[in-house]
Protein backbone atom coordinates (compact mmCIF):
# COMPACT_ATOMS: atom_id res chain seq x y z
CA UNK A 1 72.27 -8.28 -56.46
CA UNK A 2 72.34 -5.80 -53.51
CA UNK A 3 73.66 -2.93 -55.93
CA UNK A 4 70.46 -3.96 -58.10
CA UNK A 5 68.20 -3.54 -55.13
CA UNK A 6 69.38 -0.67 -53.90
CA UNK A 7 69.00 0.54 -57.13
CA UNK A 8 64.87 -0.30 -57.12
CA UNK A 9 64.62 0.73 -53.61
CA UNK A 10 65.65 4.00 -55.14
CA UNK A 11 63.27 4.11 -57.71
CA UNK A 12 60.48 3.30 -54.89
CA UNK A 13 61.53 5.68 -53.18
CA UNK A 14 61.58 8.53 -55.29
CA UNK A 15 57.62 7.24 -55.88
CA UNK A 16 56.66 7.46 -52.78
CA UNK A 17 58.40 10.91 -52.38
CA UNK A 18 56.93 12.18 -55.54
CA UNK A 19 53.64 11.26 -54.28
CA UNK A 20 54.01 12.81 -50.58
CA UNK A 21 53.44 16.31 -51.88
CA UNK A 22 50.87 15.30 -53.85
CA UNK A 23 49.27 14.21 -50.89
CA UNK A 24 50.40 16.62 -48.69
CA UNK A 25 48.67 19.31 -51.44
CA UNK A 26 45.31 17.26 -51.52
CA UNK A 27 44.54 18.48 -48.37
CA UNK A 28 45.50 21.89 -48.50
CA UNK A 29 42.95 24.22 -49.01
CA UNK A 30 44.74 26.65 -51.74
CA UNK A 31 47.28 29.01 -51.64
CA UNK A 32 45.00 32.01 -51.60
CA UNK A 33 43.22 30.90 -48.35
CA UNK A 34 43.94 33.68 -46.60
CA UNK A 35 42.41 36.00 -48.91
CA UNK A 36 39.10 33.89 -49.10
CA UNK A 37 39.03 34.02 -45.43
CA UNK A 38 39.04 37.89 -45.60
CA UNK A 39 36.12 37.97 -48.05
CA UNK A 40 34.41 35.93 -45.70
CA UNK A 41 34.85 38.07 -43.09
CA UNK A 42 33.57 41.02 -44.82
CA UNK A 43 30.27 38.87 -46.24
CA UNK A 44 29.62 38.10 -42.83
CA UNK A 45 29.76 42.36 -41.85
CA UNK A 46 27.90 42.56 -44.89
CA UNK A 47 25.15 40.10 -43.39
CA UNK A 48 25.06 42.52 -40.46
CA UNK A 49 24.52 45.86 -41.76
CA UNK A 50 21.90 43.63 -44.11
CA UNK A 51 19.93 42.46 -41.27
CA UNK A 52 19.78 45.64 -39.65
CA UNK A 53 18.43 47.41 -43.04
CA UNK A 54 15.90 44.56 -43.25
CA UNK A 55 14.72 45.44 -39.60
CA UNK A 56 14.41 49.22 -40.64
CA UNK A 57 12.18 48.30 -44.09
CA UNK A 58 10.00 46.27 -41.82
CA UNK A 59 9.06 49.28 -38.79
CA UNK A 60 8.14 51.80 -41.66
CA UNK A 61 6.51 48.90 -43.34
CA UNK A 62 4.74 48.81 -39.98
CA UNK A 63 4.26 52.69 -39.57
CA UNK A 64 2.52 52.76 -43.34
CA UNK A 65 0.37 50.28 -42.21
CA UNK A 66 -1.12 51.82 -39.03
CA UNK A 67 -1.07 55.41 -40.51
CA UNK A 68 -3.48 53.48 -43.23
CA UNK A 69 -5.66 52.83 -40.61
CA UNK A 70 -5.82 56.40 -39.58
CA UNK A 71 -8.53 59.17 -40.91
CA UNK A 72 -7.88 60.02 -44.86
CA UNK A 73 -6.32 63.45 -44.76
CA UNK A 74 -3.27 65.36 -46.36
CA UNK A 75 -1.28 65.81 -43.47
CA UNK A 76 -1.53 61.62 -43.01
CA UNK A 77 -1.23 60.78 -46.91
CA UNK A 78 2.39 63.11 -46.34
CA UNK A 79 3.07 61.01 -43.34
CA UNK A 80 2.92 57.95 -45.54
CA UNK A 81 4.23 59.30 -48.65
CA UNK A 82 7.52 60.32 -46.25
CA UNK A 83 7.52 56.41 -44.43
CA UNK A 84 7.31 55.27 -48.29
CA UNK A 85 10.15 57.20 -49.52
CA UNK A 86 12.56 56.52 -46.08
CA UNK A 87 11.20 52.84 -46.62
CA UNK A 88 12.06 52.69 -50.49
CA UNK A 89 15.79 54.48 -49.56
CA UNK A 90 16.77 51.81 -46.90
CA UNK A 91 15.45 49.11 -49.59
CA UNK A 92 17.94 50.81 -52.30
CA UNK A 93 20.75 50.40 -49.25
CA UNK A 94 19.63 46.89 -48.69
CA UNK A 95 20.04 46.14 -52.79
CA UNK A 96 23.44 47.85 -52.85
CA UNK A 97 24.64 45.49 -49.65
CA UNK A 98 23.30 43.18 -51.47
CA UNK A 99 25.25 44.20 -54.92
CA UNK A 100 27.85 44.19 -52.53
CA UNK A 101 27.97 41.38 -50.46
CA UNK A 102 27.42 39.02 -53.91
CA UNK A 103 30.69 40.95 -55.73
CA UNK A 104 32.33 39.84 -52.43
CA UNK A 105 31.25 36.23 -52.76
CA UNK A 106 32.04 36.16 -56.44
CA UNK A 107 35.47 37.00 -56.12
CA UNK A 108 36.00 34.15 -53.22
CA UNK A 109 34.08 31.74 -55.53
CA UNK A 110 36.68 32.95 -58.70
CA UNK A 111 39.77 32.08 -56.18
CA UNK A 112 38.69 29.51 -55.11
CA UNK A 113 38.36 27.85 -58.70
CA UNK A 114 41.59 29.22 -59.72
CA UNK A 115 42.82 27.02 -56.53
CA UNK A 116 41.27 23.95 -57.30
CA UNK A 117 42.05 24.41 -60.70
CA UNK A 118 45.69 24.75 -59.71
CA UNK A 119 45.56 21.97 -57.58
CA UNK A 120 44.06 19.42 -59.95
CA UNK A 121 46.80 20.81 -62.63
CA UNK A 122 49.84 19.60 -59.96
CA UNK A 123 47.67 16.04 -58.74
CA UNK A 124 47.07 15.06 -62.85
CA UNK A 125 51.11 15.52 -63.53
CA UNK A 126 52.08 13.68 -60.09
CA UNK A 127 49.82 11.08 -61.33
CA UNK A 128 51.36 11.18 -64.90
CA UNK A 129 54.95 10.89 -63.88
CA UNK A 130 53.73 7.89 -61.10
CA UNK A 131 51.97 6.04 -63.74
CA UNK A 132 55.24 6.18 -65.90
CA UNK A 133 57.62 5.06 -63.81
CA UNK A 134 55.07 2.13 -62.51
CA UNK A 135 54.43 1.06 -66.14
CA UNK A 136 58.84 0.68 -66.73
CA UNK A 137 58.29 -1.07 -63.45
CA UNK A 138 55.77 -3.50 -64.53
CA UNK A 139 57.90 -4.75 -67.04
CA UNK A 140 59.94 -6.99 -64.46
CA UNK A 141 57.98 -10.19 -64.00
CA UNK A 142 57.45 -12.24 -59.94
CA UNK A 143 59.83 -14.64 -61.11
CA UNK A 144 62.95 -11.68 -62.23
CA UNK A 145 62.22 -9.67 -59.11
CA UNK A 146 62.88 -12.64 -57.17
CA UNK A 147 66.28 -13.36 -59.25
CA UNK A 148 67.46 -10.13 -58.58
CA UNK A 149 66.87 -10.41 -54.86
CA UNK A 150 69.01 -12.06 -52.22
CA UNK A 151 66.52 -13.38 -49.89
CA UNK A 152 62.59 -13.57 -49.88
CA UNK A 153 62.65 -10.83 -47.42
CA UNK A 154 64.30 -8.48 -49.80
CA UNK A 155 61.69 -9.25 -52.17
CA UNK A 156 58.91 -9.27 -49.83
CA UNK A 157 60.02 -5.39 -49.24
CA UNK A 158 59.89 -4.53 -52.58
CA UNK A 159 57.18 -5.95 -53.00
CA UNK A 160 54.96 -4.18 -50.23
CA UNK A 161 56.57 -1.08 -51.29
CA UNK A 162 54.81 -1.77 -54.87
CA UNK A 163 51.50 -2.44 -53.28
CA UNK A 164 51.64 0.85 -51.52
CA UNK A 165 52.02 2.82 -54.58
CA UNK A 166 49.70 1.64 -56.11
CA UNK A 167 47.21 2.00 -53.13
CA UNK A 168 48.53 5.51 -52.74
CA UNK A 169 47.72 6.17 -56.69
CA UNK A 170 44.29 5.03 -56.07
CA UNK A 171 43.63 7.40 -53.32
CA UNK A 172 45.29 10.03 -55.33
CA UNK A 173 42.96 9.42 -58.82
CA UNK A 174 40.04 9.36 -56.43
CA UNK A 175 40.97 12.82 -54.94
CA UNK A 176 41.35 14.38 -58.38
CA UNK A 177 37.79 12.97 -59.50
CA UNK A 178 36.21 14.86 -55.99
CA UNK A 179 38.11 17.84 -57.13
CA UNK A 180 36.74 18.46 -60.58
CA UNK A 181 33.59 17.37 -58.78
CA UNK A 182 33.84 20.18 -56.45
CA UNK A 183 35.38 22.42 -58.86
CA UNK A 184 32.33 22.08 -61.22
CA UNK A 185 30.35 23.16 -57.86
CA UNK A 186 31.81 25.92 -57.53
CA UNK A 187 31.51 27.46 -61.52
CA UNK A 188 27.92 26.67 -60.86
CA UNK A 189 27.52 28.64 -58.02
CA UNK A 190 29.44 31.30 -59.62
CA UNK A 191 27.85 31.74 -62.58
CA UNK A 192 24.36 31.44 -59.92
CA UNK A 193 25.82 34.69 -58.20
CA UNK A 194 27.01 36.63 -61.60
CA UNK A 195 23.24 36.23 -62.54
CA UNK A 196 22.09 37.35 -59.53
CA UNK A 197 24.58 40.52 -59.10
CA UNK A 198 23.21 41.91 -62.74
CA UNK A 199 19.85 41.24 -61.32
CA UNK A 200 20.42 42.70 -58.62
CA UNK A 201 22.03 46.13 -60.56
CA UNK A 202 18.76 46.42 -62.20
CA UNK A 203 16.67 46.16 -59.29
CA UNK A 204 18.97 49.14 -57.74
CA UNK A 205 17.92 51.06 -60.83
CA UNK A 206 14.38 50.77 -60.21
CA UNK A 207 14.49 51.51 -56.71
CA UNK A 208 15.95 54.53 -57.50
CA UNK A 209 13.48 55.34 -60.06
CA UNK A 210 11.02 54.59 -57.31
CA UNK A 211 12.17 56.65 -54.79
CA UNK A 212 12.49 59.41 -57.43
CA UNK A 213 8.69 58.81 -58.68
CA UNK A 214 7.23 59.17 -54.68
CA UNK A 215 9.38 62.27 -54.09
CA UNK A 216 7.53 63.73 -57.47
CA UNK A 217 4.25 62.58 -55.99
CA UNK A 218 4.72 64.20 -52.94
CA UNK A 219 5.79 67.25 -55.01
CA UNK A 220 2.45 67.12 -57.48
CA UNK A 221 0.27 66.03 -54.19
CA UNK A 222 1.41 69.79 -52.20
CA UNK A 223 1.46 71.68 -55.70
CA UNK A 224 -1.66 70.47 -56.97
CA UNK A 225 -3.69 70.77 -52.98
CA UNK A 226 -1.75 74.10 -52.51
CA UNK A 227 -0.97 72.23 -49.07
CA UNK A 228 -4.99 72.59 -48.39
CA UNK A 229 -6.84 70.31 -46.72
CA UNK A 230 -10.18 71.34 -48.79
CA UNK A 231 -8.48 71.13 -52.02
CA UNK A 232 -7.47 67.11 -51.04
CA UNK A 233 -10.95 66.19 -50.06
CA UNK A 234 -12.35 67.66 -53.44
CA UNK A 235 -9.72 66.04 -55.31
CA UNK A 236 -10.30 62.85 -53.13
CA UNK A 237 -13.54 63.25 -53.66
CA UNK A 238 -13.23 63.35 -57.39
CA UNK A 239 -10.72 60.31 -57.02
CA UNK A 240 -13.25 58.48 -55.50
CA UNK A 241 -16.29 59.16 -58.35
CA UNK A 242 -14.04 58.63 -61.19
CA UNK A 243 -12.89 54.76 -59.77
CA UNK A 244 -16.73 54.22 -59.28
CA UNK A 245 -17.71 55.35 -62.63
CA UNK A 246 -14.91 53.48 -64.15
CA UNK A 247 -15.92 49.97 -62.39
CA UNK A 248 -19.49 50.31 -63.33
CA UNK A 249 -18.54 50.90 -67.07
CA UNK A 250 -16.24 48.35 -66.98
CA UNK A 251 -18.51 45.94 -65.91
CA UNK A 252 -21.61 47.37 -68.03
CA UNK A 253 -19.65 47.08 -71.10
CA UNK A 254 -18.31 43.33 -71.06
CA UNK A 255 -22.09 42.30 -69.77
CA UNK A 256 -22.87 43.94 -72.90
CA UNK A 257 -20.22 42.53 -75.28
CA UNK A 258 -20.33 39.23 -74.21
CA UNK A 259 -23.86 39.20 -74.85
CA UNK A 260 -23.50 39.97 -78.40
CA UNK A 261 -20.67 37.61 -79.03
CA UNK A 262 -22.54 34.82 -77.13
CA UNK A 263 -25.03 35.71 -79.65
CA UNK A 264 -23.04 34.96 -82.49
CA UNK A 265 -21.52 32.28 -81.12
CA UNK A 266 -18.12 33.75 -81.31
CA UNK A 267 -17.15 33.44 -77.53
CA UNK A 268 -15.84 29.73 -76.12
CA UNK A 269 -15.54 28.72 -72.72
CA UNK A 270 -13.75 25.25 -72.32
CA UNK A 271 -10.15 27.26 -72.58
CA UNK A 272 -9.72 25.68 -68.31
CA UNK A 273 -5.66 26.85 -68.52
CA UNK A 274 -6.20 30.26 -69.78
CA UNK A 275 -2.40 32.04 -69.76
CA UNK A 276 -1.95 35.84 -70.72
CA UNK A 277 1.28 37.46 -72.38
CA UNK A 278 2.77 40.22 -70.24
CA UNK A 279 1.22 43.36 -72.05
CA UNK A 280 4.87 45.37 -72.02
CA UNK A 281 8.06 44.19 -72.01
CA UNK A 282 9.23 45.14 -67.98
CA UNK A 283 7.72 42.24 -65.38
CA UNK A 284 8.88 44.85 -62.63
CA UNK A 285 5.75 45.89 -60.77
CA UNK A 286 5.45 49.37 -58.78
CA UNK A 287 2.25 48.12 -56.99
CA UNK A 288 1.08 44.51 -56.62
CA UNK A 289 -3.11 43.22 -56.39
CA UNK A 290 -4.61 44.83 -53.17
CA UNK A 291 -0.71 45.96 -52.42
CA UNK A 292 -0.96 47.28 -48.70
CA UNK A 293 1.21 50.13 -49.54
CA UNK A 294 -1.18 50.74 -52.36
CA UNK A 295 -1.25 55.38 -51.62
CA UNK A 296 -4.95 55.36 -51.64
CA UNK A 297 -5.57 52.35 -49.86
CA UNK A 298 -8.21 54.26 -47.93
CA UNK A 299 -10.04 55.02 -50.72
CA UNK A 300 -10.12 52.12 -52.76
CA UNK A 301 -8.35 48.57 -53.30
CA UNK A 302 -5.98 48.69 -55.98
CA UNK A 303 -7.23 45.97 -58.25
CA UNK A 304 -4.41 44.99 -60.67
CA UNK A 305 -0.73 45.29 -61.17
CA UNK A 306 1.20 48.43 -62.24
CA UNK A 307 4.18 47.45 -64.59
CA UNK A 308 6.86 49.89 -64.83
CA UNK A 309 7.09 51.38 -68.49
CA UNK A 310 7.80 54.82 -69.50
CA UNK A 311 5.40 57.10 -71.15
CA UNK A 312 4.87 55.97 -74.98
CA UNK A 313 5.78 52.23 -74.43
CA UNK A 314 3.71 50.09 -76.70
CA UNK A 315 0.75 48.20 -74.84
CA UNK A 316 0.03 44.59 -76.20
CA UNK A 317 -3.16 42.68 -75.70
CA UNK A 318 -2.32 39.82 -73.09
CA UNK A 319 -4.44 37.35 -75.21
CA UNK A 320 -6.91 37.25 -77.85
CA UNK A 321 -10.14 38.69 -77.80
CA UNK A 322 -12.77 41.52 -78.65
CA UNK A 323 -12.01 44.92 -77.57
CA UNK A 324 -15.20 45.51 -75.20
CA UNK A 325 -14.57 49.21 -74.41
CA UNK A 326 -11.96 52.12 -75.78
CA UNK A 327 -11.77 55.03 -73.72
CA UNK A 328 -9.90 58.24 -75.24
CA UNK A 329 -9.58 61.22 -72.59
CA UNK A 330 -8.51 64.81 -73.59
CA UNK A 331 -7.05 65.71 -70.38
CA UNK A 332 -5.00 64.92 -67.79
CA UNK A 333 -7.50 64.03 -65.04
CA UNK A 334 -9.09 61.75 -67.32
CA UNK A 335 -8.61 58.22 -66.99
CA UNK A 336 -7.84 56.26 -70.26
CA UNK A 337 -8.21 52.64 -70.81
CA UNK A 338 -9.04 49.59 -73.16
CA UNK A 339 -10.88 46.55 -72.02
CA UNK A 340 -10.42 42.95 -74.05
CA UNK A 341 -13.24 40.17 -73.33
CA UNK A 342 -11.41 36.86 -74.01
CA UNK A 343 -12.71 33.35 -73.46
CA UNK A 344 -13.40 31.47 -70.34
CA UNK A 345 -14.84 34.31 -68.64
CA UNK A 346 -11.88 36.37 -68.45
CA UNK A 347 -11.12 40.05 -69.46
CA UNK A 348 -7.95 42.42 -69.49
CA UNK A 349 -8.37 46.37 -68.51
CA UNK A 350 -4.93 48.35 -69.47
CA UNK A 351 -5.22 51.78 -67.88
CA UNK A 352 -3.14 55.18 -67.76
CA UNK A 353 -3.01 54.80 -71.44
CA UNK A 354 -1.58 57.94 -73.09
CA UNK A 355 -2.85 56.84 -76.42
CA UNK A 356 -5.42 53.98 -78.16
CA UNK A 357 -5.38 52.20 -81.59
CA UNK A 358 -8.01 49.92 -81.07
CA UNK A 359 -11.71 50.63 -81.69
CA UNK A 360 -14.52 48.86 -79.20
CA UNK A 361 -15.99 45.66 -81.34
CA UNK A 362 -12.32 45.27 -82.50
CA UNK A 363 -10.72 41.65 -82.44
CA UNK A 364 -7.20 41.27 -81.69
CA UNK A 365 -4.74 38.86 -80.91
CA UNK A 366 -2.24 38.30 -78.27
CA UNK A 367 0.55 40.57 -78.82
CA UNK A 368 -1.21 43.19 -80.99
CA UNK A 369 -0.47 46.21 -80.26
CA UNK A 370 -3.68 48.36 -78.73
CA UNK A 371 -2.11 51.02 -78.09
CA UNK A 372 0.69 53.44 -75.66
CA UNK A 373 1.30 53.43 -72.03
CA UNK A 374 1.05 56.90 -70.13
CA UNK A 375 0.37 57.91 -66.55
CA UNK A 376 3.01 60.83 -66.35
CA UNK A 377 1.90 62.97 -63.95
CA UNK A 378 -0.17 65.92 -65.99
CA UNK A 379 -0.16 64.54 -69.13
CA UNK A 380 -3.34 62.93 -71.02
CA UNK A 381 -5.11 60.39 -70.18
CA UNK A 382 -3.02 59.69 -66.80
CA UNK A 383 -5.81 60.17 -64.67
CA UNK A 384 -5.72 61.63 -61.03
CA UNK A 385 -3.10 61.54 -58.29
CA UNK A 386 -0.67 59.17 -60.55
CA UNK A 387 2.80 58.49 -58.98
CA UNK A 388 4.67 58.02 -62.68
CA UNK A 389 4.87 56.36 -65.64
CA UNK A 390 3.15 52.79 -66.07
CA UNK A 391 0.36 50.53 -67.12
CA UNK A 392 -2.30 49.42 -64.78
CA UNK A 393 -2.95 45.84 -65.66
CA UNK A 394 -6.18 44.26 -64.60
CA UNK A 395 -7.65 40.43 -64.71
CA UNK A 396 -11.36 40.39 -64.49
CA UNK A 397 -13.17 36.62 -64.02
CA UNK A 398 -16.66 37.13 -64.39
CA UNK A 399 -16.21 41.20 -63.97
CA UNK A 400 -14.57 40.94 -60.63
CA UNK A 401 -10.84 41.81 -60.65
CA UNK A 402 -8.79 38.87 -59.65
CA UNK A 403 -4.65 38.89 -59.23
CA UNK A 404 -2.56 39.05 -62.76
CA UNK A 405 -0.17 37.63 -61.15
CA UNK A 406 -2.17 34.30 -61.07
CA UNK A 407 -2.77 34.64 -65.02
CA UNK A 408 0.75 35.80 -66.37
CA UNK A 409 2.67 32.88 -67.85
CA UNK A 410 5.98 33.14 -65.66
């Protein structure tokens, strides 16, 4: 009887040491901790020389903004055009941190899962090999384990010992569950940060292209002035006459339309959720509605978005509607444009437009193409004083020019 104890002692045992390492590995953290911990570390420098690129955006942010305020001359509109460019390079810093700061946290996120992945792996085959030898257990009724002992107390023993397997087992299942649980965390916040990292490579691209389109500005600004201070009032001037002649016509032409399609009853007005297409395919905007770092702020507001899309990108109407006014230009200070009247008081105005399809009276519908974007500095149709290639997008309710932004289905 004692040899046969022994014997099941043994077996519990073994059990209990099979299942101290499993225990002992449940709280462990991985074996690459180390390594995460140095990632860490170098996210947390990478949060540093973040905050301090942040603080730099913000004072020439700051010095754009009070220049703004100043008189309208060449010598200020360089001053800004410089505080732009230094302000767009520290932003293309602050996205490469960025870039780099997320690569860091991806590969601490990618250990980390191979970790817990290793870690459930070991728990699930401790558990296996448990289970097993507790199921050739179980086959030994009360009434044979207390035949096989000597004295209750024997019994009592292996009995206890038993119970705290199986408690131990419990604990054990229950630690694997929280794994997976945390594991599946983890792939979700990983695959959150891949997302963001290619985002993030594309928003270094435009940045760059930003930073190359105000250096050209600059360029065209001195070239095109000859650096005199005449020369940029006359052309400021001009600026100035163009936008005015451009509102008025604008606004003369849907009061006209929309009096001839109210006319014909052709024009409805119970549309209350009105939603417009984005008119290219890049969302990425140069310069937002009234955008403070708009470069001829002191001139005029800038009423509508500029979408980034280079020269000869086709232009789609936003919804449907009539095509109000078509304006063709034959040279490069001209400013080319088509306006759409659509329901519920609302109107589209895509400017810069290199070249038009659509005639005025037209009807189109959303996603017909009215024509090609432009604004290339010097080329037809771009207008004056253009920083690059894009389409200005307006959103007129009731003729005045409201925020796209507030219009474009997200």
């Amino acid at each position: 009887m004692k040899k046969l104890f022994k014997i099941i002692s043994a077996f519990i045992i073994t059990g209990v040491l099979a299942l101290t390492p499993f225990l002992v590995f449940a709280q462990e953290t991985g074996g690459n901790q180390a390594e995460i911990d140095a990632l860490n570390a170098e996210i947390a420098k990478r949060k540093d020389t973040i905050t301090q690129l942040e603080s730099t955006i913000a004072t020439y942010d700051k010095s754009i903004k009070q220049k703004q305020l100043e008189g309208n001359s060449l010598k200020n509109q360089i001053a800004i055009t410089d505080d732009a460019i230094a302000q767009i390079e520290a932003e293309a810093q602050l996205t490469e941190e960025n870039i780099k700061q997320t690569d860091l946290s991806i590969q601490a996120l990618e250990i980390s899962i191979g970790d817990k992945e290793t870690t459930i792996s070991r728990q699930q085959s401790i558990i296996s090999q448990i289970i097993q030898s507790l199921l050739i257990n179980d086959r030994k009724n009360f009434l044979e384990i207390m035949l096989t002992n000597d004295n209750f107390a024997d019994f009592y023993n292996q009995a206890k010992y038993l119970e705290s397997i199986y408690t131990d087992l419990g604990r054990s299942v229950k630690t694997v569950r929280l794994a997976k649980e945390d594991l599946q965390d983890k792939k979700v916040q990983a695959s959150a940060k891949k997302k963001t990292y290619e985002d993030l490579k594309v928003e270094l691209v435009n940045k760059q292209t930003d930073l190359s389109e105000k250096a050209s500005y600059k360029s065209g600004l001195l070239t095109q002035t000859k650096a005199d201070e005449r020369r940029y009032q006359a052309m400021v001037d001009s600026l100035r006459k163009q936008y005015q002649l451009v509102e008025n016509e604008v606004r003369t032409y849907e009061d006209k339309i929309r009096q001839k399609l109210s006319a014909q009853n052709k024009l409805e007005t119970n549309d209350a959720d009105y939603a417009f297409s984005w008119p290219v395919p890049s969302h990425y905007i140069t310069s937002y509605f009234h955008d403070k770092s708009y470069p001829f702020k002191q001139i005029f507001e800038h009423s509508a978005i500029d979408l980034r899309a280079s020269q000869g990108t086709p232009v789609m109407a936003a919804a449907s509607g009539y095509v109000g006014r078509s304006r063709t230009c034959t040279a490069s200070t001209c400013y080319s444009y088509v306006l759409i009247v659509h329901t519920s008081d609302l109107s589209t105005v895509y400017g810069h437009l290199s070249k038009i399809i659509v005639a005025e009276d037209q009807f189109v519908n959303r996603g017909d193409i009215i024509g090609y974007s432009g604004a290339t500095p010097g080329t037809v149709g771009a207008g004056p004083f253009v920083t690059g290639p894009h389409l200005h997008f307006e959103v007129r309710l009731n003729g005045i020019p409201v925020d796209p932004l507030g219009y474009l289905i997200q």
